[in-house]
Protein backbone atom coordinates (compact mmCIF):
# COMPACT_ATOMS: atom_id res chain seq x y z
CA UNK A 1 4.60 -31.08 -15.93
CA UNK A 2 2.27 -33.50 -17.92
CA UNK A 3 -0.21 -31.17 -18.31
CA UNK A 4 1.61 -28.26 -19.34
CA UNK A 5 3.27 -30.44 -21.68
CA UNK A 6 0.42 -31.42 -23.12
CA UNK A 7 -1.52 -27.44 -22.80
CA UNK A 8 1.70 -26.52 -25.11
CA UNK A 9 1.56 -29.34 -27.46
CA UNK A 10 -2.60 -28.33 -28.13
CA UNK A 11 -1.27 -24.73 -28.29
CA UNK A 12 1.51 -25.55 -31.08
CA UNK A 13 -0.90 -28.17 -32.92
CA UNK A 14 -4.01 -25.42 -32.95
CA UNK A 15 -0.98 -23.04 -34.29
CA UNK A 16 -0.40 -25.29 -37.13
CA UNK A 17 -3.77 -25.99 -38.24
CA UNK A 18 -4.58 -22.29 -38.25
CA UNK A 19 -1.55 -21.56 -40.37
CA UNK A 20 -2.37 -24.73 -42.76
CA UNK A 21 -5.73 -23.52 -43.08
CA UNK A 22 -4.79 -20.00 -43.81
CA UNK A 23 -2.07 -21.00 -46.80
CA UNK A 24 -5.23 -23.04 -47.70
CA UNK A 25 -7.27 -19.88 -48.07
CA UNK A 26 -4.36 -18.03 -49.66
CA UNK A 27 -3.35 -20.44 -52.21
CA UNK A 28 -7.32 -21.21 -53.46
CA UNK A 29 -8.00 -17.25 -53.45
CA UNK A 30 -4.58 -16.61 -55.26
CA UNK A 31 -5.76 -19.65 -57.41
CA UNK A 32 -8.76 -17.91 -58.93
CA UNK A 33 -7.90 -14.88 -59.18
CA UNK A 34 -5.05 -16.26 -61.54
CA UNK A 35 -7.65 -17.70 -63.26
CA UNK A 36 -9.39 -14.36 -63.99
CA UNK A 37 -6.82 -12.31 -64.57
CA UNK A 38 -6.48 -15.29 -67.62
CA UNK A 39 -9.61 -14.39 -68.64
CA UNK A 40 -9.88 -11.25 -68.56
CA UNK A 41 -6.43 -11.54 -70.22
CA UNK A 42 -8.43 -13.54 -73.42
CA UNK A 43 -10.96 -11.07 -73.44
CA UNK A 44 -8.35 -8.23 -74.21
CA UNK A 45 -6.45 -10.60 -76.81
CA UNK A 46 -9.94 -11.46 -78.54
CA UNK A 47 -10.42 -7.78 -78.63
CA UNK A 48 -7.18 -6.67 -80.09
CA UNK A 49 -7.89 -10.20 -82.91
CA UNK A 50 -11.05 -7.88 -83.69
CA UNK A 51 -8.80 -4.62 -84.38
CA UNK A 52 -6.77 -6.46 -86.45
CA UNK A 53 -8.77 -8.15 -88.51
CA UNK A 54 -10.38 -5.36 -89.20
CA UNK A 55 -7.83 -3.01 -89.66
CA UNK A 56 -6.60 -5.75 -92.54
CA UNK A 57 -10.09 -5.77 -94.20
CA UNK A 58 -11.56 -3.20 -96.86
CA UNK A 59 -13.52 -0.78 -95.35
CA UNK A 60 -16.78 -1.75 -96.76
CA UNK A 61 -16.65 -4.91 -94.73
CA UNK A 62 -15.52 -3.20 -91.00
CA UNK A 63 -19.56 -2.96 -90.17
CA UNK A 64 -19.98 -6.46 -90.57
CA UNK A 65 -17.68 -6.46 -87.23
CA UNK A 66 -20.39 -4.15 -85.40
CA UNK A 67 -22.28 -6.52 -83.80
CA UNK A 68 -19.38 -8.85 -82.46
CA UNK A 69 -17.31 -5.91 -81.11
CA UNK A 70 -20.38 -4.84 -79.13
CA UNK A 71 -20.29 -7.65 -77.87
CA UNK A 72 -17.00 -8.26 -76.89
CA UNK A 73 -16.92 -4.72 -75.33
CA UNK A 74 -19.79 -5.49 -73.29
CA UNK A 75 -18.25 -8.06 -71.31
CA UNK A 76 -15.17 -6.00 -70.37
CA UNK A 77 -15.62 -5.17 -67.21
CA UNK A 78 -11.79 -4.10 -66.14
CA UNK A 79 -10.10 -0.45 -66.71
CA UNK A 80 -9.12 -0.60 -70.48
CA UNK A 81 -7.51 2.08 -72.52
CA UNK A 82 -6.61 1.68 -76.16
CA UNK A 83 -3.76 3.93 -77.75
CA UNK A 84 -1.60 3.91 -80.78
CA UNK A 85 2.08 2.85 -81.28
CA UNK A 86 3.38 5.70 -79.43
CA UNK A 87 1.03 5.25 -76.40
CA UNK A 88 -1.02 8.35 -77.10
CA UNK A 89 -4.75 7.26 -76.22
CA UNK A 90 -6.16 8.25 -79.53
CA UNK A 91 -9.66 7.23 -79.04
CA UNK A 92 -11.43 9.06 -76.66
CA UNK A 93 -15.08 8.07 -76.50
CA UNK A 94 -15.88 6.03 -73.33
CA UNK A 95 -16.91 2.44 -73.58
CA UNK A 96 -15.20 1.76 -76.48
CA UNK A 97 -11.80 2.84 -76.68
CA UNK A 98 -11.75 3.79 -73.10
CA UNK A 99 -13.80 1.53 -70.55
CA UNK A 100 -14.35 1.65 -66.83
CA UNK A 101 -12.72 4.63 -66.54
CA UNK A 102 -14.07 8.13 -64.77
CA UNK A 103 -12.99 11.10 -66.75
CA UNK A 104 -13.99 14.51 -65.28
CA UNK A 105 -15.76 16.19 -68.04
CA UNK A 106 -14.52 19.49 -66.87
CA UNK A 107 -10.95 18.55 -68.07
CA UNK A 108 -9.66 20.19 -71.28
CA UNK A 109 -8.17 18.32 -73.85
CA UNK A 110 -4.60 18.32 -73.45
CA UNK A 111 -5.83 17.58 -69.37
CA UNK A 112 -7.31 14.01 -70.54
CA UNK A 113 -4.57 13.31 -72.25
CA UNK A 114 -2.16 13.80 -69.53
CA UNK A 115 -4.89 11.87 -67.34
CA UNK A 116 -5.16 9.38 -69.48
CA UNK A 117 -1.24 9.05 -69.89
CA UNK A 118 -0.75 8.60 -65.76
CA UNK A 119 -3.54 5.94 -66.36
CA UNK A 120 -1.34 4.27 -68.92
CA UNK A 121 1.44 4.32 -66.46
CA UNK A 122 -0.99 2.11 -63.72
CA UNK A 123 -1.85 0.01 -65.92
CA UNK A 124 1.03 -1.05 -67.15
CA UNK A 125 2.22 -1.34 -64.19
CA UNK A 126 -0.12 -3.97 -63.75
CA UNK A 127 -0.17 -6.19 -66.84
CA UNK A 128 2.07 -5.99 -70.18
CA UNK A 129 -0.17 -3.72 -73.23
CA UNK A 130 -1.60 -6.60 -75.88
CA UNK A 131 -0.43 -5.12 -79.02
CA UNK A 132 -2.51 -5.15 -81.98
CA UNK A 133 -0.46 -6.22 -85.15
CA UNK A 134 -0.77 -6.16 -88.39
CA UNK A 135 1.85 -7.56 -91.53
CA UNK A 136 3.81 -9.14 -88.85
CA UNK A 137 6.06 -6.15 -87.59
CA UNK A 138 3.83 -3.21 -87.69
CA UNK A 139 2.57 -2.54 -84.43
CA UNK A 140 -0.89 -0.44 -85.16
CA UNK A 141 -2.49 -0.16 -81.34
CA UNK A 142 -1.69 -1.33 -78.09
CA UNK A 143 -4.16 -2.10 -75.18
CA UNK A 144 -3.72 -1.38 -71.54
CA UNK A 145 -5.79 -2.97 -68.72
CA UNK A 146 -6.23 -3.77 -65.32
CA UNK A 147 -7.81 -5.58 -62.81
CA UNK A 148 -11.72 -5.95 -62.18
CA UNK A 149 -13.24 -4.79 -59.04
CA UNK A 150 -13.35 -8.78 -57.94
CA UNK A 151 -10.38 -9.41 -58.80
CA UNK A 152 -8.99 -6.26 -56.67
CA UNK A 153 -11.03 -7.94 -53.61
CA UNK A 154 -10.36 -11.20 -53.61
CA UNK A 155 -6.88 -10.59 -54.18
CA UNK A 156 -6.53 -8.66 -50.84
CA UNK A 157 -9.76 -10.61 -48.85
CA UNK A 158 -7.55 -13.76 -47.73
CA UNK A 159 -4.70 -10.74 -45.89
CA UNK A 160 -7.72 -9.19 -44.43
CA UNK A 161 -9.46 -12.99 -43.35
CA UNK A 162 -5.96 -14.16 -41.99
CA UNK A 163 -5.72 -10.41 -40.27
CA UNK A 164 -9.58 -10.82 -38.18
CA UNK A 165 -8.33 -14.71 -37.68
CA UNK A 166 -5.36 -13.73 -36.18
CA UNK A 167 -7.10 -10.86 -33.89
CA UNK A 168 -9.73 -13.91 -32.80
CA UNK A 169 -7.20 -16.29 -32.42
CA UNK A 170 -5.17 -13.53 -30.27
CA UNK A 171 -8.86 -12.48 -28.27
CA UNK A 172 -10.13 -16.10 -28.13
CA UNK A 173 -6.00 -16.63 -26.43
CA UNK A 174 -6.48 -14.07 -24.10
CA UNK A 175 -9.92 -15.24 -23.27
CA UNK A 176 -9.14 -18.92 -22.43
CA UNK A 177 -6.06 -17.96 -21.12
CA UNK A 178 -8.14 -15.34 -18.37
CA UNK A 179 -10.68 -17.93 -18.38
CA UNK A 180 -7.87 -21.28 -17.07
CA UNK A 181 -6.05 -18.45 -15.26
CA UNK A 182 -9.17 -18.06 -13.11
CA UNK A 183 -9.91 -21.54 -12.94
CA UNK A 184 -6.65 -22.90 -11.64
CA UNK A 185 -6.82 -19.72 -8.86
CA UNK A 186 -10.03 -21.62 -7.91
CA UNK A 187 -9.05 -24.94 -7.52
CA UNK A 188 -6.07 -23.86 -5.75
CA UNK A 189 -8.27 -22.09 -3.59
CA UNK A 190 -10.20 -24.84 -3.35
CA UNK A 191 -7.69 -27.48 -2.49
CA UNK A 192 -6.44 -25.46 -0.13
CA UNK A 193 -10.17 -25.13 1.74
CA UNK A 194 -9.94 -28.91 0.95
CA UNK A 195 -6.77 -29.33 2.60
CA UNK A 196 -7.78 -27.43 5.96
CA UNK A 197 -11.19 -28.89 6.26
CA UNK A 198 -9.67 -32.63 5.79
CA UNK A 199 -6.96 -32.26 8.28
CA UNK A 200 -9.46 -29.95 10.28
CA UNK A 201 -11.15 -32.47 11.75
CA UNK A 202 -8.75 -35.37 13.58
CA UNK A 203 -6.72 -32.42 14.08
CA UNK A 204 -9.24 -30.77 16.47
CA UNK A 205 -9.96 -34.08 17.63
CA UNK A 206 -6.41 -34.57 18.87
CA UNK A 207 -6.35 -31.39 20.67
CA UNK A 208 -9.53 -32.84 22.49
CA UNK A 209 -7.87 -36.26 23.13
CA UNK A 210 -4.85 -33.99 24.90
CA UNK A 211 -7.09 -32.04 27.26
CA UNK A 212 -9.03 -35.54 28.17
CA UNK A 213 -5.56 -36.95 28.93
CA UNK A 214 -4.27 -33.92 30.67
CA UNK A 215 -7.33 -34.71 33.25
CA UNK A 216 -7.41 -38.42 33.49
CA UNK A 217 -3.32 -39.10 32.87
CA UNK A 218 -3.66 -41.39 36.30
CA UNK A 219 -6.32 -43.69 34.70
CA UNK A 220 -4.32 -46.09 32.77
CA UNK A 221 -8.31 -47.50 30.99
CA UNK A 222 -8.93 -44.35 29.87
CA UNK A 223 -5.50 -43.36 29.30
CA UNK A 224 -5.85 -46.82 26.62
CA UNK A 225 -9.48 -45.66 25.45
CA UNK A 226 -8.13 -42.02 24.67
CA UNK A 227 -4.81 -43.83 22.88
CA UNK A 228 -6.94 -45.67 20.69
CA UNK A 229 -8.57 -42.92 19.87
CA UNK A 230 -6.05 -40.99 18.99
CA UNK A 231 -4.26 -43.50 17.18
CA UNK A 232 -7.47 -43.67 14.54
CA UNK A 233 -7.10 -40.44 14.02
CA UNK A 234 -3.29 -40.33 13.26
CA UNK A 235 -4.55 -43.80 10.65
CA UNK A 236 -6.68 -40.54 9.33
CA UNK A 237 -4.20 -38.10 8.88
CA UNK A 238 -1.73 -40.60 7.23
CA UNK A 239 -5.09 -41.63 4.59
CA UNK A 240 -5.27 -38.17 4.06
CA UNK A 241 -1.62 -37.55 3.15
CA UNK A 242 -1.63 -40.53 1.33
CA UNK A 243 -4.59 -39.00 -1.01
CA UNK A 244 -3.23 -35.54 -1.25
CA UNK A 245 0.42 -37.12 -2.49
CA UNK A 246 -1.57 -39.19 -5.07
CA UNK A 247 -3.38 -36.10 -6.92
CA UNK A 248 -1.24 -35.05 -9.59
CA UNK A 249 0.67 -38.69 -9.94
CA UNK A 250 -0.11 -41.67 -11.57
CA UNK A 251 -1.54 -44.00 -8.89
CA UNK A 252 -1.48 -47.64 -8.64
CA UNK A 253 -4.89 -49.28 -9.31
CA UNK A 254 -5.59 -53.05 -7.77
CA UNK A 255 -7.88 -55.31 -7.56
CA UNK A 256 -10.17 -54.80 -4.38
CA UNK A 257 -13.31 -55.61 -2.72
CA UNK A 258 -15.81 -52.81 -4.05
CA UNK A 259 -18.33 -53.70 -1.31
CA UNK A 260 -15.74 -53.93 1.64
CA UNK A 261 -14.06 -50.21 0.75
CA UNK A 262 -17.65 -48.84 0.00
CA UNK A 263 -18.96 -50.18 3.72
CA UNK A 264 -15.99 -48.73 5.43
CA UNK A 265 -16.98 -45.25 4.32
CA UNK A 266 -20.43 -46.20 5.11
CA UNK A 267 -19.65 -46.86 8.66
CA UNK A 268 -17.82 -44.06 9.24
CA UNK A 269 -20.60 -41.75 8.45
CA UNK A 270 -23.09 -43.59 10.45
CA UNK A 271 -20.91 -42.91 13.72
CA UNK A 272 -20.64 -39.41 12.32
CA UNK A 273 -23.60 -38.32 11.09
CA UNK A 274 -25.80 -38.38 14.72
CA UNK A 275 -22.93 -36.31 16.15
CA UNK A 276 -24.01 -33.60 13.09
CA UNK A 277 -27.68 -33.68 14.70
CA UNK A 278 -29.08 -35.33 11.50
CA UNK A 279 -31.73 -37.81 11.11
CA UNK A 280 -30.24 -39.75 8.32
CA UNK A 281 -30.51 -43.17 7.48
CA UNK A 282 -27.55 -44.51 5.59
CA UNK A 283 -28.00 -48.04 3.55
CA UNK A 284 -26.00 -49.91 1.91
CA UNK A 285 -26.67 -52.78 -0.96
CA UNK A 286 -24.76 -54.95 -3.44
CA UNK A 287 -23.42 -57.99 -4.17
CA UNK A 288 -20.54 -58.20 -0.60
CA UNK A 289 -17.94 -60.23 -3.68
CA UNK A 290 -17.92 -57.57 -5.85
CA UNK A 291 -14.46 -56.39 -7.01
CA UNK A 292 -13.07 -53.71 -9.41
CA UNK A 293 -9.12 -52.15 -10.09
CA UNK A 294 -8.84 -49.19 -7.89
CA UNK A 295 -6.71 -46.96 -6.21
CA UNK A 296 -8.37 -47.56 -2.20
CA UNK A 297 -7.32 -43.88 -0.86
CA UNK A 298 -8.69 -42.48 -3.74
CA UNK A 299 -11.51 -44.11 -4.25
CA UNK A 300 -13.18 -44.00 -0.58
CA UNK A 301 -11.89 -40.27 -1.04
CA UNK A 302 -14.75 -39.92 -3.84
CA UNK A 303 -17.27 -41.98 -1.60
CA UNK A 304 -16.97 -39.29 0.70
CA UNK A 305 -17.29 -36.66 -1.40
CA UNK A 306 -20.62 -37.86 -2.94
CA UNK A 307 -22.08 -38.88 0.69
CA UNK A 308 -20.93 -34.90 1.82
CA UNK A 309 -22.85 -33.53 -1.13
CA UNK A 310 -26.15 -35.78 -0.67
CA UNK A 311 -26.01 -34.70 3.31
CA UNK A 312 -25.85 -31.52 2.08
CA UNK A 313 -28.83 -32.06 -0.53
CA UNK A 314 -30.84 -33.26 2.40
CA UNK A 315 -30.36 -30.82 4.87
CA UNK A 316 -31.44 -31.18 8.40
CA UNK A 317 -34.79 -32.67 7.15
CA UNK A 318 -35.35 -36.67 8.14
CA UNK A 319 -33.69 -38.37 5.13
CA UNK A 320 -32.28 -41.23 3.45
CA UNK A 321 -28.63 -42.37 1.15
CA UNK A 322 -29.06 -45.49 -0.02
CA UNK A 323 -25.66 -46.75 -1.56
CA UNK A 324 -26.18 -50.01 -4.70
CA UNK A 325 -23.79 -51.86 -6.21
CA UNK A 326 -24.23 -53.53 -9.02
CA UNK A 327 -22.15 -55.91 -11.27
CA UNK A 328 -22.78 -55.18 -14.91
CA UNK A 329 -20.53 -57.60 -17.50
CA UNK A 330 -17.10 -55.83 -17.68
CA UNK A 331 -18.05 -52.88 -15.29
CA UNK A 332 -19.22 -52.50 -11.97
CA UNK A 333 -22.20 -49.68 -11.15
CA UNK A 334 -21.86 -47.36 -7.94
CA UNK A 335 -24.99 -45.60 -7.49
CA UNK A 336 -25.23 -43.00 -4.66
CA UNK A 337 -28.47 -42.01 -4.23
CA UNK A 338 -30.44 -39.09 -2.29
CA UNK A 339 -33.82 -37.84 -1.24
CA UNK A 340 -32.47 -34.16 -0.75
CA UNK A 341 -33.60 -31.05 -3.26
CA UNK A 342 -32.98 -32.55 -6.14
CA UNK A 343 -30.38 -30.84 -8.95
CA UNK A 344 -31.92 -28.40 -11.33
CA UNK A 345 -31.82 -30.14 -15.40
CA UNK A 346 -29.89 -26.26 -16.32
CA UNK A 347 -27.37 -26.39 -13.58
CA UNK A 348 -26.86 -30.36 -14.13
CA UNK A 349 -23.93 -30.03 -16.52
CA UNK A 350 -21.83 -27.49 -14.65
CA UNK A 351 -22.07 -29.71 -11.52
CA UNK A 352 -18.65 -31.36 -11.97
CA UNK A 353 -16.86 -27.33 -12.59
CA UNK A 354 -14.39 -26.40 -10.56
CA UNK A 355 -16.07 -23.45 -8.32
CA UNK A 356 -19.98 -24.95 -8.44
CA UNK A 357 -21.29 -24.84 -5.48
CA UNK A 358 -24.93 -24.60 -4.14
CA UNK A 359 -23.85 -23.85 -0.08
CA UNK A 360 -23.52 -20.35 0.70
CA UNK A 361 -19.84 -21.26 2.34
CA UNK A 362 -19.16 -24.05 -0.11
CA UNK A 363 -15.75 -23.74 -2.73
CA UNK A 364 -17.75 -26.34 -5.29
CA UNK A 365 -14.09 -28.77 -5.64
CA UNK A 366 -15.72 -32.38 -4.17
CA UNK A 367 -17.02 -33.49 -7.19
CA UNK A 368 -15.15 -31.45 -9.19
CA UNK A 369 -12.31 -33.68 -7.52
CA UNK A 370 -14.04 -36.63 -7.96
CA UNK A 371 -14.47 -36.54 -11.56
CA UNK A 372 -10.68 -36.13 -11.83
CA UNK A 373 -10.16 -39.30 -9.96
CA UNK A 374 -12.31 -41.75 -11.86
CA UNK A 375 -12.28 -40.39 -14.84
CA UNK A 376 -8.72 -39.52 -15.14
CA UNK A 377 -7.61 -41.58 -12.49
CA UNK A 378 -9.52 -44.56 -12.85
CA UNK A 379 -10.68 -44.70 -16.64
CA UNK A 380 -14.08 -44.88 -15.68
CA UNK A 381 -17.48 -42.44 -15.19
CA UNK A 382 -18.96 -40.43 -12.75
CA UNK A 383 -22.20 -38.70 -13.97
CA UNK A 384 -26.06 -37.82 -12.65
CA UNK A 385 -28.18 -41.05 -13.29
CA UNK A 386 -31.11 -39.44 -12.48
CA UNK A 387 -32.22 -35.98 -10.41
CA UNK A 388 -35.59 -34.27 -9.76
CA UNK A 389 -36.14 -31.09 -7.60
CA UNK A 390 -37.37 -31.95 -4.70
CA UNK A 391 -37.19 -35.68 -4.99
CA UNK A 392 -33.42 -36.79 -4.69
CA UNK A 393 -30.49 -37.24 -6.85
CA UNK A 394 -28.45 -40.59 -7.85
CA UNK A 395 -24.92 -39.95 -8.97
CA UNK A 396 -23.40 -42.93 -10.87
CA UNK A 397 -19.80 -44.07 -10.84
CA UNK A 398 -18.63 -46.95 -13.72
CA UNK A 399 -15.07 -48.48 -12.99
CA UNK A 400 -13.60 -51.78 -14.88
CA UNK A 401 -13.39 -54.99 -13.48
């Protein structure tokens, strides 16, 4: 429940920041365009100053104005068509009383005009005419413009960025979604394989103990021998519930005797590992008062793990796990190391997936598992020390004092 809380409350805080970010990108866009619409507004306004200054001057002074309203045409760069009172575009000539606009030259006359008129109706549309006055009241030319070609695009650009951010946000969705959908089949999977192969083993060594008893039920010694026996392996089962009923809950960590929990593990493995047909020596070293907060079930349940994968890293070859415990100020140091293949440096940092697995029959969860439990579990680390092919691993686990 924790976790889905908390996979909703990423969801809905991701949500956010993409629509914060996106009013971000609207409102700065929106911003500047503003901003040139302004000046493209002051262009228009400083042209219409120029037609009516110089519609109040005598005529022998209007070339004087040449220069400046070539000038000031030059930098319009926006649909612009100037007409008279009435709105009839009475200036024809393109680039000056007409600018940025196509005009078919096959058109006749009267067609331009009508043209031109439908152009006077988008424009206006657009932005109020600046009207060229003169004495106050008398209205002598009005000007009707539009927008610039940037100012077209960056007023639609931010719909069109928030449209592709939305289709990545839905893909990149779908994608993780697919992606955890498949991972969480796996580790289900996994535990499952986990499950059986756990209670697998004093399982089918219970069915032994009941055949042995079925033949010697009339010798009370080894009637004892085969109780005891099966009475360690029931102590197994119940550890194994026990650590199966802690994943997914918040277990309780104490303080314990690091060395004592690690050389229980350790001794359980030497009695197993001749019955496996392997020649592997299994050492452990440290400090015997060592102690760190743990949870005991879970803890020996990583132990395990890591000894499984460096038997597995050694093969049937003649090998060696030496197990070192070191105290280190606030933290104690777990090392776990191997003289098996070694881990390849481009397959080191998907070691701890869910689903890695170098065994042919393996479901890659152990350390997978592992991590979970001290890092999650424990607050501490699990991580590769050191590897080289062919020479041996170390894994490393860090847990507070």
């Amino acid at each position: 429940m924790n976790g889905s809380k908390s996979s909703t409350n990423i969801k809905l805080f991701l949500l956010i920041i993409a629509i914060i970010i996106s009013a971000a990108t609207l409102f700065y866009t929106q911003n500047l365009v503003k901003k040139l619409q302004q000046r493209e507004t002051q262009v228009v306004e400083l042209y219409a100053k120029g037609l009516q200054y110089i519609a109040q001057s005598s005529p022998e002074k209007t070339q004087d104005f040449t220069f400046i309203f070539e000038n000031i045409i030059k930098r319009i760069d926006f649909p612009l068509i100037l007409t008279d009172s009435s709105n009839n575009p009475n200036i024809y000539r393109q680039g000056i009383g007409i600018k940025n606009i196509e005009i078919d030259s096959t058109l006749k006359p009267k067609e331009v005009k009508d043209f031109l008129r439908e152009k006077i109706k988008e424009l206006a549309a657009i932005h109020n005419p600046i009207l060229v006055v003169i004495q106050d009241t008398l209205v002598l030319n009005k000007i009707y413009y539009g927008n610039s070609t940037l100012v077209q695009q960056l007023k639609y650009y931010p719909f069109l960025q928030i449209i592709f951010a939305i289709l990545f946000i839905i893909i990149a969705y779908i994608s993780f979604s697919y992606l955890k959908r498949t991972e969480q089949s796996n580790i289900w999977v996994g535990m499952a394989k986990e499950t059986a192969h756990q209670l697998g083993t004093p399982i089918s060594s219970l069915m032994g103990w009941e055949e042995i008893l079925k033949l010697h039920y009339k010798e009370p010694d080894k009637v004892l021998d085969v109780a005891e026996e099966m009475g360690n392996d029931l102590t197994r089962l119940n550890k194994i519930t026990k650590r199966f009923s802690k994943i997914g809950s918040k277990p309780e960590l104490k303080l314990k005797n690091i060395y004592m929990l690690v050389e229980t593990v350790v001794r359980y493995y030497q009695r197993r590992i001749p019955q496996k047909g392997m020649n592997v020596e299994l050492q452990l070293e440290g400090d015997p008062g060592i102690k760190a907060m743990v949870n005991p079930e879970l803890f020996e349940w990583v132990l395990e793990n890591l000894i499984k994968n460096a038997l597995d890293a050694i093969g049937h070859n003649n090998g060696k796990i030496i197990l070192q415990i070191k105290d280190h100020e606030d933290s104690v140091y777990i090392d776990v190391s191997d003289n098996g293949k070694g881990v390849d440096p481009k397959r080191r940092k998907d070691i701890f997936k869910p689903g890695f697995s170098t065994k042919k029959r393996g479901w890659g969860l152990g350390l997978s598992l592992s991590k979970r439990i001290i890092e999650n579990y424990h607050k501490g680390k699990i991580f590769v020390n050191q590897s080289a092919v062919n020479e041996g691993t170390t894994f490393r686990i860090i847990l507070g004092k």
